[in-house]
Protein backbone atom coordinates (compact mmCIF):
# COMPACT_ATOMS: atom_id res chain seq x y z
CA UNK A 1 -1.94 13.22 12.89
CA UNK A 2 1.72 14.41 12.09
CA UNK A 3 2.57 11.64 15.35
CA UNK A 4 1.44 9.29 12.42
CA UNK A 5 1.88 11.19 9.11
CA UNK A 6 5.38 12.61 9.29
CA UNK A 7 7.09 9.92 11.93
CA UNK A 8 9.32 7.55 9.25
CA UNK A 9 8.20 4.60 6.84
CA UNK A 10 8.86 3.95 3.11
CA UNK A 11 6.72 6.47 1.78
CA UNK A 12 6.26 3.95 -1.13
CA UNK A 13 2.83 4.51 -2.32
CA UNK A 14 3.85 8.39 -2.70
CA UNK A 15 6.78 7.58 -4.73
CA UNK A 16 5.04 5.34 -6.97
CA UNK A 17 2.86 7.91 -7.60
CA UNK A 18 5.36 10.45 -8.49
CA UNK A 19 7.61 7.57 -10.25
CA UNK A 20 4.56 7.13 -12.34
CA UNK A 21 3.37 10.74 -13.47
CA UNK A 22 7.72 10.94 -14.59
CA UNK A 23 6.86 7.05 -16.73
CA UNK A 24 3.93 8.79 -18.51
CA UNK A 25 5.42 11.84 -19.34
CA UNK A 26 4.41 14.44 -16.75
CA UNK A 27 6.62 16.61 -14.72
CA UNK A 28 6.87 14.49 -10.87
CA UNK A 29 6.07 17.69 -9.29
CA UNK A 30 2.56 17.77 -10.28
CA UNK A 31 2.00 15.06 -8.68
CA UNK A 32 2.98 15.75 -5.11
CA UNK A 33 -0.69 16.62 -3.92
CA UNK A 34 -1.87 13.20 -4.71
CA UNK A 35 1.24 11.92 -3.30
CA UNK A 36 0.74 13.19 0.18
CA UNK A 37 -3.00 12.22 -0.44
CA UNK A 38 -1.43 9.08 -0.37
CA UNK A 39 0.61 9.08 2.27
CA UNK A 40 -1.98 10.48 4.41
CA UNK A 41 -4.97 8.36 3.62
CA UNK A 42 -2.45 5.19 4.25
CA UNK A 43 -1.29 6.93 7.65
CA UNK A 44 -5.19 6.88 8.37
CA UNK A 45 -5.04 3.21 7.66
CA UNK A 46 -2.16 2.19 9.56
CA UNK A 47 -3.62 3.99 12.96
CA UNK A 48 -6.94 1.98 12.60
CA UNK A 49 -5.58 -1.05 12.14
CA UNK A 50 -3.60 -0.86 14.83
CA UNK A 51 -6.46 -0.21 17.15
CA UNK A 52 -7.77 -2.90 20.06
CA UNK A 53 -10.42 -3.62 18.32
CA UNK A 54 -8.69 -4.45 15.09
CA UNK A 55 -4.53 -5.54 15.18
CA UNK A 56 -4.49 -4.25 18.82
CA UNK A 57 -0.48 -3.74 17.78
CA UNK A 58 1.59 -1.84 20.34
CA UNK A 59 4.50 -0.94 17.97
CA UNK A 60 4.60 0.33 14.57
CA UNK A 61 7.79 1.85 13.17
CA UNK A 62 9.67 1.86 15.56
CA UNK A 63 7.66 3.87 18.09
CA UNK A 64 4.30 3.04 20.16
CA UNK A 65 1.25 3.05 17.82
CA UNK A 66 -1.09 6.04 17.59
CA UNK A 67 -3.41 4.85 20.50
CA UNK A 68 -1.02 3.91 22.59
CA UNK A 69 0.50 7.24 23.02
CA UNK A 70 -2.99 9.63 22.42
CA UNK A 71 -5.76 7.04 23.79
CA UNK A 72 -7.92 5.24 21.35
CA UNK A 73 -10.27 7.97 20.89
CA UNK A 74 -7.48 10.52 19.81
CA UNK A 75 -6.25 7.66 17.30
CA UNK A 76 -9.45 7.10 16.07
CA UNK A 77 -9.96 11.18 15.12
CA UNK A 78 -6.42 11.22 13.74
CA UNK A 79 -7.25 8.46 11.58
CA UNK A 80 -10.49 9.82 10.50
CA UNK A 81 -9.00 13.16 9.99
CA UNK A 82 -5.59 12.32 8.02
CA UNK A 83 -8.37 10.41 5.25
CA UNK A 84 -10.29 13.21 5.28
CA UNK A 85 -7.25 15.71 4.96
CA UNK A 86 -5.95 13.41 2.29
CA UNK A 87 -8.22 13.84 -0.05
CA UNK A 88 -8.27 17.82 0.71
CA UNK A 89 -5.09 18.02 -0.36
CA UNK A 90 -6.05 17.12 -4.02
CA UNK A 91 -9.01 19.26 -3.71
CA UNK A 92 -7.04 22.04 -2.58
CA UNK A 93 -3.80 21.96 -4.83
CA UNK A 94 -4.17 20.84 -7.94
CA UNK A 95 -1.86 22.43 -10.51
CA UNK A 96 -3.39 24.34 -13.09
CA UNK A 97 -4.77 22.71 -15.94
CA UNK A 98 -4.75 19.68 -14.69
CA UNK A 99 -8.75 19.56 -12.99
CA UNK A 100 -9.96 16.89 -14.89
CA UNK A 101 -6.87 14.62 -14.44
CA UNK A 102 -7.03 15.45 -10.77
CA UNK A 103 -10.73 14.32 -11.03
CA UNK A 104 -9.81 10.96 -11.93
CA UNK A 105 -7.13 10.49 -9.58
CA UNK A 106 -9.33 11.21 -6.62
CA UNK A 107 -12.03 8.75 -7.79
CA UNK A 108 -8.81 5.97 -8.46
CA UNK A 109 -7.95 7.14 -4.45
CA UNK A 110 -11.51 6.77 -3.61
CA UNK A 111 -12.46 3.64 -4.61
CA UNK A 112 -9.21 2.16 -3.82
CA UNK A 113 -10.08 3.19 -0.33
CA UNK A 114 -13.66 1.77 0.09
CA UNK A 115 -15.14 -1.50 0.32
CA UNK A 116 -13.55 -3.13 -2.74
CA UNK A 117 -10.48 -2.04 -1.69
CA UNK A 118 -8.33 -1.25 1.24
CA UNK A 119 -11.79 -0.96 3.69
CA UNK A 120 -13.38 -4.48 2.11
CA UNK A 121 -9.77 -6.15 2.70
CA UNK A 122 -9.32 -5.18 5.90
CA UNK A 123 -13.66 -6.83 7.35
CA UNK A 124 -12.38 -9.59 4.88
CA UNK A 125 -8.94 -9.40 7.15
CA UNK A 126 -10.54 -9.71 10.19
CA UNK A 127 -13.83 -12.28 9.26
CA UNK A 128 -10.60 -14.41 8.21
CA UNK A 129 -9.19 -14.70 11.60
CA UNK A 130 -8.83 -18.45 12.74
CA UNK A 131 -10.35 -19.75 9.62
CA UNK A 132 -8.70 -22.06 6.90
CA UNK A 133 -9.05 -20.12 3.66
CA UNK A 134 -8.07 -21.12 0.09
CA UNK A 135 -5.28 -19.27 -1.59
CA UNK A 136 -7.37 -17.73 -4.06
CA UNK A 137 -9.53 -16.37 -0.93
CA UNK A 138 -6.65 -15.00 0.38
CA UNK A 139 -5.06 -13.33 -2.70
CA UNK A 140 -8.64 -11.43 -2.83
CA UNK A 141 -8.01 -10.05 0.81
CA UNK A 142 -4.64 -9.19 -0.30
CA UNK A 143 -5.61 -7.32 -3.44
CA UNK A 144 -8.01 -5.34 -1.23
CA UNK A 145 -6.34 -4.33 1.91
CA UNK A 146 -2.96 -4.27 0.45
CA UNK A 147 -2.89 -4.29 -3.67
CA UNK A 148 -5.62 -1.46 -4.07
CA UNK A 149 -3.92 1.50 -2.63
CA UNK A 150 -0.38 1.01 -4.81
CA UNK A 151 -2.32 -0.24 -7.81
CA UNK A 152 -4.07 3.52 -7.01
CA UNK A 153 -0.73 5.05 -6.70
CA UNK A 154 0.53 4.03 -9.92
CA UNK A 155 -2.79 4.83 -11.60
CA UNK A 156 -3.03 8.21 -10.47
CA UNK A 157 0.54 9.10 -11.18
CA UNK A 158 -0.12 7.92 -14.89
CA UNK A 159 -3.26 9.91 -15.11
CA UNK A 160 -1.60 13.21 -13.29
CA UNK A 161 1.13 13.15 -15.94
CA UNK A 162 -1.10 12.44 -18.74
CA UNK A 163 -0.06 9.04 -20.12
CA UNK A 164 -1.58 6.81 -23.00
CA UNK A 165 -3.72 4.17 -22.12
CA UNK A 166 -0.90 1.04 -22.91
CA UNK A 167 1.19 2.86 -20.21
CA UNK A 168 -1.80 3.09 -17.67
CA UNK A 169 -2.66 -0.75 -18.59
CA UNK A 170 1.10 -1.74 -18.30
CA UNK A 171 1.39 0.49 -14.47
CA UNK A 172 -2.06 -1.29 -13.48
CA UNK A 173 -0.67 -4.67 -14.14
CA UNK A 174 2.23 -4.09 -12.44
CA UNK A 175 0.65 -2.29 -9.32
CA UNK A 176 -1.17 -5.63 -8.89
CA UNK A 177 1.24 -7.77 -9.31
CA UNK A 178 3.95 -5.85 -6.96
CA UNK A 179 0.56 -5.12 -4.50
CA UNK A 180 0.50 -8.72 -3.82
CA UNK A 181 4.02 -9.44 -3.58
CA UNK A 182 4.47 -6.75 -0.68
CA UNK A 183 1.87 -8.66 1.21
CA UNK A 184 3.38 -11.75 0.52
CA UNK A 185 6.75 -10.51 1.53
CA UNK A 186 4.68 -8.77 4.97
CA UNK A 187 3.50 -12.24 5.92
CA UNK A 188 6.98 -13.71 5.80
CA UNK A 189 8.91 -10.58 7.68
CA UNK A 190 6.54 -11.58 10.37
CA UNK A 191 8.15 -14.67 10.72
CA UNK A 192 11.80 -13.76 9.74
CA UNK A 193 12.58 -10.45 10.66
CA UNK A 194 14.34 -8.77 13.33
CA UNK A 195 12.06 -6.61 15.03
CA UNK A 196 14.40 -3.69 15.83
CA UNK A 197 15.00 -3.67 12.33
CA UNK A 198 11.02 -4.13 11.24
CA UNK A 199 10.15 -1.63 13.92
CA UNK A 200 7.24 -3.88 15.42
CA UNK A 201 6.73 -6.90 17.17
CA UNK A 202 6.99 -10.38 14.79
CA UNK A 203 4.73 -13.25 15.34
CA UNK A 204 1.69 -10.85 15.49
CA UNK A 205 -0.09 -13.13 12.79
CA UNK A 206 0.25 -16.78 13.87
CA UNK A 207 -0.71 -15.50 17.36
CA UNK A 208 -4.03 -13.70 15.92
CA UNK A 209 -4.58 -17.05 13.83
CA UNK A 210 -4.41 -14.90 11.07
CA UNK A 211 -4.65 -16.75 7.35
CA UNK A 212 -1.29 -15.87 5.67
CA UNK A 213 0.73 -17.57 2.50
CA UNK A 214 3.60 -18.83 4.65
CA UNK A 215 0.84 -20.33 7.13
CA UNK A 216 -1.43 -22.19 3.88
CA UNK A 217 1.59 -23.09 1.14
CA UNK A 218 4.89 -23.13 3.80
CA UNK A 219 7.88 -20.35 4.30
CA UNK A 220 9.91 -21.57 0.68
CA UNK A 221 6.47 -21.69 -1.53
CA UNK A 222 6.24 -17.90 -0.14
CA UNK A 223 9.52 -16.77 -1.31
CA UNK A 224 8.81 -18.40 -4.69
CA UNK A 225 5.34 -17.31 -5.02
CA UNK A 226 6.28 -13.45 -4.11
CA UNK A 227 9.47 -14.11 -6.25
CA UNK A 228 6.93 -15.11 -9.12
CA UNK A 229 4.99 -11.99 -8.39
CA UNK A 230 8.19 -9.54 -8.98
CA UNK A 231 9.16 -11.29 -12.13
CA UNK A 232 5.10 -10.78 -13.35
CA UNK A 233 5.41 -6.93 -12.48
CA UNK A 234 8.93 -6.53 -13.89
CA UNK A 235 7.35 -8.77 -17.32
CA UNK A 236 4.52 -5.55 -17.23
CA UNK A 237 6.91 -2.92 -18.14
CA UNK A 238 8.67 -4.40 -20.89
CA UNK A 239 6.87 -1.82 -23.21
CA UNK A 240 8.00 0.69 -21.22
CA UNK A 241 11.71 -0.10 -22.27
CA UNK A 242 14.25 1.93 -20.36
CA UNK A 243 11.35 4.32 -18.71
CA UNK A 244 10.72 1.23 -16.45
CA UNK A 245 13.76 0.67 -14.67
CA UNK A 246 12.98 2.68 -11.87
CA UNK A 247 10.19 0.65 -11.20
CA UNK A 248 11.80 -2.48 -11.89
CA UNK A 249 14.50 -1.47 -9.28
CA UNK A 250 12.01 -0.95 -6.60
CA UNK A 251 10.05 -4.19 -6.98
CA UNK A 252 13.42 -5.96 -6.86
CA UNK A 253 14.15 -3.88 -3.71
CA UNK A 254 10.59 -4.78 -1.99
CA UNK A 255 11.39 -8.53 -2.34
CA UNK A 256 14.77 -8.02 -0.45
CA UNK A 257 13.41 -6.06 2.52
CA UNK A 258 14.20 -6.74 5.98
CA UNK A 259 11.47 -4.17 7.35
């Protein structure tokens, strides 16, 4: 679990989190338990996927993947366990007073989680494999495996800190839109990146046959269309005035990343 957990990565679904509970008013602090709830429950994801009978992917961050170090049925546990422990963690610390809008943030973890979400994306993910699927099929896949878990993350954060519902509209929007343009931006450092830099192997999804934008609209409609998506989040937090930048900041940051 901590092999997984604790060993590097952008931590970006935590941060939104805590980013967001700061946007809507809230101290960042009382958000940490849903933040490593977060982190954990994503770990989770990232050791299953890897698995042989999923990604079968040797590398991840740097480092051998979960199974490949522990054996698959170790990896398997861990991954079961870290979800599991995720959502203990909210159980188990939430800061006083704040029950109910702990309750909600567990059910926005939840469900982002299950089949219309990260779960659902992922059978999607595979079913997909060596098919030709429209772009609107594949932006569904996308919002699920990818876009549900930092849509989640920004949700939460708003809830933990106790925002109004304009900011917890204006985060959702632009958890969606920045959701799909990580994806986007995955699918072309597969193609493009170095891998010492990514810290895995490149060229994992055109050998897999896997349905990506670059594959169905080219490498240059990519860019633009993950461009496109940055400028839609960035539009969502125009009510948010100068309490957005920090968000703004960080989806310009995700479209310029090498790893």
């Amino acid at each position: 679990m901590r092999y997984s957990a604790c060993g590097g990565g952008k931590r970006i679904r935590g941060t939104l989190a805590l980013i967001a509970c700061e946007v809507a008013g809230g101290r960042w602090q009382d958000a940490l338990p849903a933040a490593c709830a977060l982190e954990m429950v994503h770990a989770y994801s990232l050791i299953h996927d890897d698995l042989p009978c999923m990604d079968d992917d040797e590398l991840r961050r740097g480092k051998p993947t979960n199974h490949r170090v522990f054996g698959e049925a170790v990896a398997l546990l861990a991954g079961d366990a870290l979800l599991t422990q995720g959502i203990a963690t909210m159980l188990n610390y939430i800061p006083a007073g704040l029950e109910e809008a702990y309750h909600r943030a567990l059910q926005e973890l939840v469900q982002a989680s299950c089949t219309q979400g990260m779960i659902g994306g992922q059978v999607l993910d595979l079913a997909a494999e060596g098919k030709k699927l429209t772009l609107e099929e594949l932006k569904l896949i996308y919002q699920w495996k990818t876009g549900a878990l930092i849509r989640a993350a920004l949700r939460m954060g708003v809830l933990i800190g106790g925002g109004e519902p304009w900011i917890l509209e204006a985060l959702t929007v632009y958890g969606e839109a920045l959701g799909l343009a990580f994806q986007i931006t995955d699918d072309l450092l597969d193609l493009e990146a170095d891998p010492k830099i990514l810290g895995k192997m490149v060229g994992s999804d055109l050998r897999k046959q896997k349905a990506t934008y670059p594959a169905l609209v080219g490498i240059d409609e990519a860019h633009r269309l993950a461009a496109e998506e940055i400028s839609r989040a960035c539009a969502a937090l125009a009510p948010l005035a100068e309490n957005g930048k920090v968000l703004i900041e960080l989806a310009e940051a995700i479209l310029k990343r090498n790893y």
